[in-house]
Protein backbone atom coordinates (compact mmCIF):
# COMPACT_ATOMS: atom_id res chain seq x y z
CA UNK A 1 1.12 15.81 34.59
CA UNK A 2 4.60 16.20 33.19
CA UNK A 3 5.54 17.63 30.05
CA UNK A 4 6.13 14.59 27.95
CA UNK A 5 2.76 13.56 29.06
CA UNK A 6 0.88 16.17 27.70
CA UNK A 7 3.85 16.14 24.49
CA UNK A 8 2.67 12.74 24.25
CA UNK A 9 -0.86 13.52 24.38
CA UNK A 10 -0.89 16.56 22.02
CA UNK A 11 0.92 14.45 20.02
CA UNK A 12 -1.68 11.70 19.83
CA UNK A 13 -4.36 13.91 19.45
CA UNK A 14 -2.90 15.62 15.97
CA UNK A 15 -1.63 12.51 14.39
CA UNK A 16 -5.51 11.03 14.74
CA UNK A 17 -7.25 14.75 13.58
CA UNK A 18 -4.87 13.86 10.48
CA UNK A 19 -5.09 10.35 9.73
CA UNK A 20 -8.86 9.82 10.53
CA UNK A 21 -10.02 11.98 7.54
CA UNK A 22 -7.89 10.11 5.16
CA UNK A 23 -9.63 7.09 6.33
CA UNK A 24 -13.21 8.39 6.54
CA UNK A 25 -16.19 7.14 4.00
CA UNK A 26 -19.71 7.65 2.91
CA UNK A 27 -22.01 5.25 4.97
CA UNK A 28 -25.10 4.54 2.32
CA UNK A 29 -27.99 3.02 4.33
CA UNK A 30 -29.29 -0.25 2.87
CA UNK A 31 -32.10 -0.02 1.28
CA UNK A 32 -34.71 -2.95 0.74
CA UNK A 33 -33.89 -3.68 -3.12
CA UNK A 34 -30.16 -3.76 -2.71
CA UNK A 35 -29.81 -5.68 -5.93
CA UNK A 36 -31.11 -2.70 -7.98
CA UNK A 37 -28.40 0.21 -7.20
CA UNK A 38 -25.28 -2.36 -7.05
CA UNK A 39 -27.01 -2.96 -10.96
CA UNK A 40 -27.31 0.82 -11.39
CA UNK A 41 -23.54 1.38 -9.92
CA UNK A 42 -22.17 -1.02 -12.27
CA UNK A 43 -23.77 0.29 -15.59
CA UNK A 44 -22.74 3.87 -14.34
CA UNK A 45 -19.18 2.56 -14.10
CA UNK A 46 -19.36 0.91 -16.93
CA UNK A 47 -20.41 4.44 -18.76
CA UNK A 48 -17.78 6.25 -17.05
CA UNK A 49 -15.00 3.74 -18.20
CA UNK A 50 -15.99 3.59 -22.03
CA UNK A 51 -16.28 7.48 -21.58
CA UNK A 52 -12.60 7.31 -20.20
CA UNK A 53 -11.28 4.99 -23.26
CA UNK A 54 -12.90 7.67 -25.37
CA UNK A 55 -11.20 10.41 -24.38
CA UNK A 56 -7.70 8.37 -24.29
CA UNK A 57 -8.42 7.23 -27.63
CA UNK A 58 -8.90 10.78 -29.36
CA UNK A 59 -6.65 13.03 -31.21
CA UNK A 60 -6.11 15.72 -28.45
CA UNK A 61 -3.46 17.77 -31.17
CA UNK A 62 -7.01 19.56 -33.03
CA UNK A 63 -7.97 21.07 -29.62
CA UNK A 64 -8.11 24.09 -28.57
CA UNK A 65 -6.21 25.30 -25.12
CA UNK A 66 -9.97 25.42 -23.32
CA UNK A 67 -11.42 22.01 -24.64
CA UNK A 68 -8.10 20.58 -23.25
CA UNK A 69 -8.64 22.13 -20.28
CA UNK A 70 -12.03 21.24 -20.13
CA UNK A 71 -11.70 17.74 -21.06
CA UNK A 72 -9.11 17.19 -18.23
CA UNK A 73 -11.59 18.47 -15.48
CA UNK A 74 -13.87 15.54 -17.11
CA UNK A 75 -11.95 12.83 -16.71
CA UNK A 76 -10.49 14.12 -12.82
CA UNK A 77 -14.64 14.77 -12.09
CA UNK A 78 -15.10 11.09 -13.82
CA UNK A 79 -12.13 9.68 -11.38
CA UNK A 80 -13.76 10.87 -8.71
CA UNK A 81 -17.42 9.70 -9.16
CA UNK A 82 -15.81 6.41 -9.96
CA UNK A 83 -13.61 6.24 -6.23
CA UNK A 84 -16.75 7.21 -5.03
CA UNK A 85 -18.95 4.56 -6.97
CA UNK A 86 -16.29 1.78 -5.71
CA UNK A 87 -16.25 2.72 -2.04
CA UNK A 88 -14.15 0.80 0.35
CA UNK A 89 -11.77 1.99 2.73
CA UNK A 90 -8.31 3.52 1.52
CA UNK A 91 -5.15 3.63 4.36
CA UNK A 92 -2.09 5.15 3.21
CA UNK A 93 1.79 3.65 4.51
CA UNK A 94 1.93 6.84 6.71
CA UNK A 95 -1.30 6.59 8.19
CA UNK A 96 -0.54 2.98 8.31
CA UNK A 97 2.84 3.69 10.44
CA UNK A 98 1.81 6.46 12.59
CA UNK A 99 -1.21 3.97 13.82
CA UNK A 100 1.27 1.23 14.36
CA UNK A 101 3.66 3.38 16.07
CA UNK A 102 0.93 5.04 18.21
CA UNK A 103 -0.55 1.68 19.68
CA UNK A 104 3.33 0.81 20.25
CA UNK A 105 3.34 3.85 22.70
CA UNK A 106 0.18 3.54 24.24
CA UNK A 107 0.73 0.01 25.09
């Protein structure tokens, strides 16, 4: 092999070990009542968005340093649960580009 063989290969190899986590999700096996968690899912997000416009709505100039803080890891944990909740797959440009560009070499 020459080097820009193996450059090329190396290469390939550590643009996928980054990109592929970006692009990685939960698989949830289906379960036989499917209607009953999509309901479930929906009233949770539901909860977490009226908990959301709550927290936008208050008067945040009372609190103290540590309820601000602590109200901030809320909503992020809230954010979270709700990306999670939503599911789908999520490419970035770059990820997008370095794919693109990769099949261009390969092929």
């Amino acid at each position: 092999m020459t080097i820009s063989k193996i450059i090329r290969t190396t290469s390939l190899f550590v643009l996928m070990a980054i990109s592929l986590p970006a692009t990685a999700t939960t698989i949830v096996p289906e379960t036989a009542t499917l209607k009953d968690p999509v309901k479930t899912e929906n009233v949770r997000v539901q909860q977490l968005t009226q908990r959301l416009e709550e927290i936008r709505s208050m008067d945040k100039s009372g609190l103290t340093r540590m309820e601000k803080k602590n109200m901030r890891k809320e909503v992020r944990e809230m954010k979270k649960e709700m990306k999670a909740l939503s599911g789908g797959i999520y490419l970035s440009v770059g990820a997008i580009i370095i794919v693109i560009l990769l099949l261009i070499l390969l092929l």
